[in-house]
N, C-alpha and C. Protein backbone atom coordinates (compact mmCIF):
# COMPACT_ATOMS: atom_id res chain seq x y z
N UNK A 1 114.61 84.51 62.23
CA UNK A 1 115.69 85.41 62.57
C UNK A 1 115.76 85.65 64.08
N UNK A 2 114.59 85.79 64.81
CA UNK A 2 114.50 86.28 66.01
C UNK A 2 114.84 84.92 67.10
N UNK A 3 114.94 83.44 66.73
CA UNK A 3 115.42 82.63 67.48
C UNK A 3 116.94 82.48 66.99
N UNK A 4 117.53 82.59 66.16
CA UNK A 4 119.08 83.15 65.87
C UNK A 4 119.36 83.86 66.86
N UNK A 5 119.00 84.96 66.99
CA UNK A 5 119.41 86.11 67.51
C UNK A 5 119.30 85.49 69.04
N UNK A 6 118.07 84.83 69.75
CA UNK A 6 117.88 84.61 71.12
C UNK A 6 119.03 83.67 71.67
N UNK A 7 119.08 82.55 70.67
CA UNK A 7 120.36 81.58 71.12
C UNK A 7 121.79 82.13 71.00
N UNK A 8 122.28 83.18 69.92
CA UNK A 8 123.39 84.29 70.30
C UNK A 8 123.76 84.81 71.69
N UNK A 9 122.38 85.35 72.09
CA UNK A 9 122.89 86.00 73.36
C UNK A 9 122.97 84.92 74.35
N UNK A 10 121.69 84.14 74.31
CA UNK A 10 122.05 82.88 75.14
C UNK A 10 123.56 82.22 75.64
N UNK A 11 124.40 82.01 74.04
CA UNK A 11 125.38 81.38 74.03
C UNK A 11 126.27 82.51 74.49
N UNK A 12 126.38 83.88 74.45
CA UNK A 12 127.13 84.98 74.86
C UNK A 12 127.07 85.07 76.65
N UNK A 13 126.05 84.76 77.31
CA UNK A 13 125.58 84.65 78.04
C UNK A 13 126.21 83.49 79.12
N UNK A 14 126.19 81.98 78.63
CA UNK A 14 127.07 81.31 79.37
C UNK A 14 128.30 81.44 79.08
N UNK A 15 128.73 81.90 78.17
CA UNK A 15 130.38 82.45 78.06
C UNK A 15 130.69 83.46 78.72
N UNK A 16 130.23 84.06 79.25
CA UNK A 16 130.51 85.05 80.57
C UNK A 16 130.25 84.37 81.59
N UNK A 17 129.59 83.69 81.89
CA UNK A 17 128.92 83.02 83.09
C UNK A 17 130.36 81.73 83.31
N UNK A 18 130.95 80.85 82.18
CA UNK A 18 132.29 80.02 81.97
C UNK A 18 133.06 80.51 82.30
N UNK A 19 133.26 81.96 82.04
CA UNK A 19 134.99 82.34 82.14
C UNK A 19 134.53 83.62 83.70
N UNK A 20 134.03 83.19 84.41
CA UNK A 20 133.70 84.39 85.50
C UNK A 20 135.44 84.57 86.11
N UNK A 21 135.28 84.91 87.46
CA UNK A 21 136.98 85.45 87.80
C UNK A 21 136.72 84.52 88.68
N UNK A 22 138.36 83.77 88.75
CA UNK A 22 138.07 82.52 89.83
C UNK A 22 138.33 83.34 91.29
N UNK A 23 138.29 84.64 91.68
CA UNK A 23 138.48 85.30 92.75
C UNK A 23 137.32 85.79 93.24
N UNK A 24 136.22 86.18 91.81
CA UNK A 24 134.60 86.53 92.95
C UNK A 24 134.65 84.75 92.99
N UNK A 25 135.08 83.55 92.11
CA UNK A 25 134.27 82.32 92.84
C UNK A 25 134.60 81.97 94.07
N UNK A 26 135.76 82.46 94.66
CA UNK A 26 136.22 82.27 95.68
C UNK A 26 135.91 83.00 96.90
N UNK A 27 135.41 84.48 96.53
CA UNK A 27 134.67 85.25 97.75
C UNK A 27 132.92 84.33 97.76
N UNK A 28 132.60 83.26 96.52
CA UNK A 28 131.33 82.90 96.51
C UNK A 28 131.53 81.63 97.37
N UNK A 29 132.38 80.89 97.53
CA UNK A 29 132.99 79.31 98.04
C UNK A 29 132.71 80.12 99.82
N UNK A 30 133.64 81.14 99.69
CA UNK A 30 134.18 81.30 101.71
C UNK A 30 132.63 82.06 102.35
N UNK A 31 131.41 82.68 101.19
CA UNK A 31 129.95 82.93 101.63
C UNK A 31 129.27 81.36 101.99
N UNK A 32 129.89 80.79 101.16
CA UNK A 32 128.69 79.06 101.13
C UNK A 32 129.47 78.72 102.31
N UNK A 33 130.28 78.30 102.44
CA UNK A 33 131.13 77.55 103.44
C UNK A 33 130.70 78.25 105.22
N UNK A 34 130.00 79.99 104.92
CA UNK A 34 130.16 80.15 105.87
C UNK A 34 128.63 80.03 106.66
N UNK A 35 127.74 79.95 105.11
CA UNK A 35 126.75 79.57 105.39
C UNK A 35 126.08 78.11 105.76
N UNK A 36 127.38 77.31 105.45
CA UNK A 36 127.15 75.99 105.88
C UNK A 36 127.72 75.86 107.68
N UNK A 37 128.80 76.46 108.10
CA UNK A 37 129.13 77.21 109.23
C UNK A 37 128.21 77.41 110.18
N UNK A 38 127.07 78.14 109.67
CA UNK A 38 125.84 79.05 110.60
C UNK A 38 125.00 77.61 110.66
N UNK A 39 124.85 76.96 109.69
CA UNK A 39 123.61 75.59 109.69
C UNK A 39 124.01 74.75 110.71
N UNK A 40 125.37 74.68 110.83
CA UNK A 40 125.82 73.52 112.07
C UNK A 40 125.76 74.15 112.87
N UNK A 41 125.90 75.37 113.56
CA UNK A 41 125.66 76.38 114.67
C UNK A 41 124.52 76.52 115.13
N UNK A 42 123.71 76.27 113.95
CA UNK A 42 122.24 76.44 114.27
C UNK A 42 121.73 75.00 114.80
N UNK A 43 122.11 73.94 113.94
CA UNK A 43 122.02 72.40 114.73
C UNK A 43 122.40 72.71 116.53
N UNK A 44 123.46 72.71 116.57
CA UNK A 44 124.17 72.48 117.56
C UNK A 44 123.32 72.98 119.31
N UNK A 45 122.88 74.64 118.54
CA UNK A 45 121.87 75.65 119.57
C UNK A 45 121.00 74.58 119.64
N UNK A 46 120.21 74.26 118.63
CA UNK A 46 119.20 73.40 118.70
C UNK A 46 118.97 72.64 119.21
N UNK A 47 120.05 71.19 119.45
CA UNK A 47 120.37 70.38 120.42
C UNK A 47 120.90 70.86 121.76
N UNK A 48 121.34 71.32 122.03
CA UNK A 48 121.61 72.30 123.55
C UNK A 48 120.03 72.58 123.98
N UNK A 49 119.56 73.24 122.97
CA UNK A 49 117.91 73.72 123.50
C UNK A 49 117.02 72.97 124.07
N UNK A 50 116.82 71.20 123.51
CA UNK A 50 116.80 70.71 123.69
C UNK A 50 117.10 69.96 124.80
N UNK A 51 118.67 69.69 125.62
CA UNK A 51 118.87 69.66 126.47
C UNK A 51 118.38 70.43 127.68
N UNK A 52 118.76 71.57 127.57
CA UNK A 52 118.09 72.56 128.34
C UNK A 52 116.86 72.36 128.59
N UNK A 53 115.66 72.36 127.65
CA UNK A 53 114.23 71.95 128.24
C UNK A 53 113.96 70.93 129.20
N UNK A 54 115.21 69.75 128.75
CA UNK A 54 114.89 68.54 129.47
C UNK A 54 114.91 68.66 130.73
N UNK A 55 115.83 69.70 131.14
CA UNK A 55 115.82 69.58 132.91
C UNK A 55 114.70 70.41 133.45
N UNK A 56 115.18 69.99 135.29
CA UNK A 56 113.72 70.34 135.74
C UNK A 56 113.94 71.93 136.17
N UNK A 57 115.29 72.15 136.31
CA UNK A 57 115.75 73.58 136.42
C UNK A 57 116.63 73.89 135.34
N UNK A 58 115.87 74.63 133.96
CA UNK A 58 116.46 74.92 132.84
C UNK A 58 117.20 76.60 132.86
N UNK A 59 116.27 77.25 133.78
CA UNK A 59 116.76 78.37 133.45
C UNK A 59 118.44 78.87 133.25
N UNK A 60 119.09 78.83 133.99
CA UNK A 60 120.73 78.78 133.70
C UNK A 60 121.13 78.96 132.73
N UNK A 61 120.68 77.20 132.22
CA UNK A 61 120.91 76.78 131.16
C UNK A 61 120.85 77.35 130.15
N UNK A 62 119.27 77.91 129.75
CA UNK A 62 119.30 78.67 128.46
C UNK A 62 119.49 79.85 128.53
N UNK A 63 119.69 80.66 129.86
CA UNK A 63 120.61 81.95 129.93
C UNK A 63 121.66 82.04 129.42
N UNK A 64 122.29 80.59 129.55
CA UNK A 64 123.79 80.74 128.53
C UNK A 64 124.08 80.37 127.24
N UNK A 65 122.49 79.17 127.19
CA UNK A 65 122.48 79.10 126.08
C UNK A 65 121.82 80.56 124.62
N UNK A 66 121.38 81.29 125.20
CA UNK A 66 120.61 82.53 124.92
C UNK A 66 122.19 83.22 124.39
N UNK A 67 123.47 83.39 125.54
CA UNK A 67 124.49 83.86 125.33
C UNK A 67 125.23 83.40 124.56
N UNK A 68 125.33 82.39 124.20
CA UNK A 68 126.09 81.77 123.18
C UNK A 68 125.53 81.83 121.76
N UNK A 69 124.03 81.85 121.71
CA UNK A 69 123.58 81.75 120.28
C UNK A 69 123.36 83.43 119.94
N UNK A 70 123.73 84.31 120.72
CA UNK A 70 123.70 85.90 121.01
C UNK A 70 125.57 85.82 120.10
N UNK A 71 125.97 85.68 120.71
CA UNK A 71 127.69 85.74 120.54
C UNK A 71 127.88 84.94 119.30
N UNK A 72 127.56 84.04 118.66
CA UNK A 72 127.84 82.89 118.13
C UNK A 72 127.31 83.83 116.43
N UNK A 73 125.67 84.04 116.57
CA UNK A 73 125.71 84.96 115.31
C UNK A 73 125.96 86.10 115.18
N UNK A 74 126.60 86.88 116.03
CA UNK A 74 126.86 88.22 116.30
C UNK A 74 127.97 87.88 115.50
N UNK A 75 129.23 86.57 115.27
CA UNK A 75 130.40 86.58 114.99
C UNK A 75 130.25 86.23 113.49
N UNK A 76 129.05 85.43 113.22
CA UNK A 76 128.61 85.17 111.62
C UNK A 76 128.71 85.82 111.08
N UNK A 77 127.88 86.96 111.38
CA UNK A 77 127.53 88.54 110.61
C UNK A 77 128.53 89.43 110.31
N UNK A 78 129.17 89.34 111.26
CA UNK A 78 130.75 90.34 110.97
C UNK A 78 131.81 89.57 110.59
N UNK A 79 131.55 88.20 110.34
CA UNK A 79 132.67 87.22 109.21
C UNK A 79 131.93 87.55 107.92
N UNK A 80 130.60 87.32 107.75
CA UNK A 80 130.01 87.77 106.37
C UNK A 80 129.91 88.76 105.90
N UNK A 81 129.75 90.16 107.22
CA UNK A 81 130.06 91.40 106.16
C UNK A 81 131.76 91.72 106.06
N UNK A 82 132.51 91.31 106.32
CA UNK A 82 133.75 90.81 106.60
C UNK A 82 134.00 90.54 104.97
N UNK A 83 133.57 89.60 104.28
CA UNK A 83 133.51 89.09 103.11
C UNK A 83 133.00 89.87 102.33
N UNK A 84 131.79 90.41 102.04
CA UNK A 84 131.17 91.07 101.20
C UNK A 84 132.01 92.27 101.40
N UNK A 85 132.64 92.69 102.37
CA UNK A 85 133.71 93.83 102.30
C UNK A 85 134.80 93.65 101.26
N UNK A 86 135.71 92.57 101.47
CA UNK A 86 136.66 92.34 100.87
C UNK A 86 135.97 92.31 99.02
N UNK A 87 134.82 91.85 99.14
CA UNK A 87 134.35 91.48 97.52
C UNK A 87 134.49 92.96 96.95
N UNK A 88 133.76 93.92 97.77
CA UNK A 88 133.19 95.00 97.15
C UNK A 88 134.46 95.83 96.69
N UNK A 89 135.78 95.80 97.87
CA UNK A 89 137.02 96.23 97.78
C UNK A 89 137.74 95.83 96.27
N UNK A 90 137.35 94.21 95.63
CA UNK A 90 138.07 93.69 94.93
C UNK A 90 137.20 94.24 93.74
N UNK A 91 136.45 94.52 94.02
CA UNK A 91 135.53 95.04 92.85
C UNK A 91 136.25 96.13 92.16
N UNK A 92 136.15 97.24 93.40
CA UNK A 92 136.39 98.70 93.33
C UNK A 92 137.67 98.33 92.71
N UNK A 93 138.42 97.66 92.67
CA UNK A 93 140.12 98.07 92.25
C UNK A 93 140.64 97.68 90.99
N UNK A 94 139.59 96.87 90.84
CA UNK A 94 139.33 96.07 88.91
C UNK A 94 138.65 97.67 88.21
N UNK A 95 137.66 97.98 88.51
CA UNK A 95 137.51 99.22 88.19
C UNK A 95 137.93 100.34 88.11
N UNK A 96 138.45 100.42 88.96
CA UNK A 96 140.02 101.80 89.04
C UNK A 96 140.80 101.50 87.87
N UNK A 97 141.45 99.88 88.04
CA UNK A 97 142.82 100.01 86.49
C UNK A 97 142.05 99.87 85.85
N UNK A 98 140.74 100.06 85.38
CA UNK A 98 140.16 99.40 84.41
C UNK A 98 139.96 100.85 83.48
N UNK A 99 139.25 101.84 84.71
CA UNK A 99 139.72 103.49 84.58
C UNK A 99 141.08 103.88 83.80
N UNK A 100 142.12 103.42 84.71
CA UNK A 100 143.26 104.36 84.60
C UNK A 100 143.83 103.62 83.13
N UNK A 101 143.78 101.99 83.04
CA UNK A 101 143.87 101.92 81.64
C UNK A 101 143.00 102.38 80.27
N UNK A 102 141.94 102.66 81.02
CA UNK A 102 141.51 103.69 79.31
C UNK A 102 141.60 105.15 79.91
N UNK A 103 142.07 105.69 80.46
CA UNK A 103 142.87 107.62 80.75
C UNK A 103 144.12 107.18 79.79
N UNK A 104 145.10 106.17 80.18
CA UNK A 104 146.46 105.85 79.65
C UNK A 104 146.30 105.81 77.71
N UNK A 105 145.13 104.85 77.64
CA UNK A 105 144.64 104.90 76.12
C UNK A 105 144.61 106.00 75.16
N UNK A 106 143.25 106.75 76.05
CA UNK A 106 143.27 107.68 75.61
C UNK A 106 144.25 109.27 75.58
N UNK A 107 145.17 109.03 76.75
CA UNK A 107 145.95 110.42 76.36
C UNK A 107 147.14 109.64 75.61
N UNK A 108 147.02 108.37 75.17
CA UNK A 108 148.28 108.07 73.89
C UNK A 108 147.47 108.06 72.59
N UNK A 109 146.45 108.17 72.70
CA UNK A 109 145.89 109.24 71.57
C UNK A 109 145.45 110.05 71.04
N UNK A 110 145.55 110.84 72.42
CA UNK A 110 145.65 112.50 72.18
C UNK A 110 146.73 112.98 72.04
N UNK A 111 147.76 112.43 72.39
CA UNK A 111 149.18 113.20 71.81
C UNK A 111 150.00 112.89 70.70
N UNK A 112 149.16 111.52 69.97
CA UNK A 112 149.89 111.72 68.53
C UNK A 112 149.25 112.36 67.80
């Protein structure tokens, strides 16, 4: 009985997980994308850094390079909480009608 019951929820389980909202998959696509974003940013510093060591007078160099990888994730972070904003927003507002359609429910069956 008790492996019945485990593969039930199991199967209940990827059927929520199948039919998710293609709008959080899409606040989940523009997080990956932006995290693939930061990986080439992070290449890129990397190779600059690189450069920079090579010379015989680097300092400049990685003063600006210091400024750019300063500026560069400073702009990551506030594109990503940027996102997790908008998610949390889309959240909140599924929950509101989700509210106001059972208030609507229930006072059409409190007044018959």
């Amino acid at each position: 009985m008790k492996p019945i019951l485990f593969l039930f929820f199991i199967f209940m389980g990827l059927n929520l997980v199948a039919n998710a909202n293609p709008i959080e998959e899409q606040f989940l696509e523009e997080l990956n994308a932006l995290k693939k974003e930061r990986g080439e940013f992070l290449n890129k510093i990397s190779l600059r850094e690189s450069e920079c060591l090579a010379r015989f007078f680097s300092g400049k160099c990685l003063e600006n390079l210091d400024i750019d990888y300063e500026t560069g994730m400073r702009d990551f972070e506030l594109r990503h909480q940027s996102i997790l904003l908008k998610r949390r927003q889309f959240r909140a507002d599924v929950r509101e009608k989700k509210r106001l359609r059972r208030k609507e429910k229930r006072d059409k069956t409190t007044s018959q």
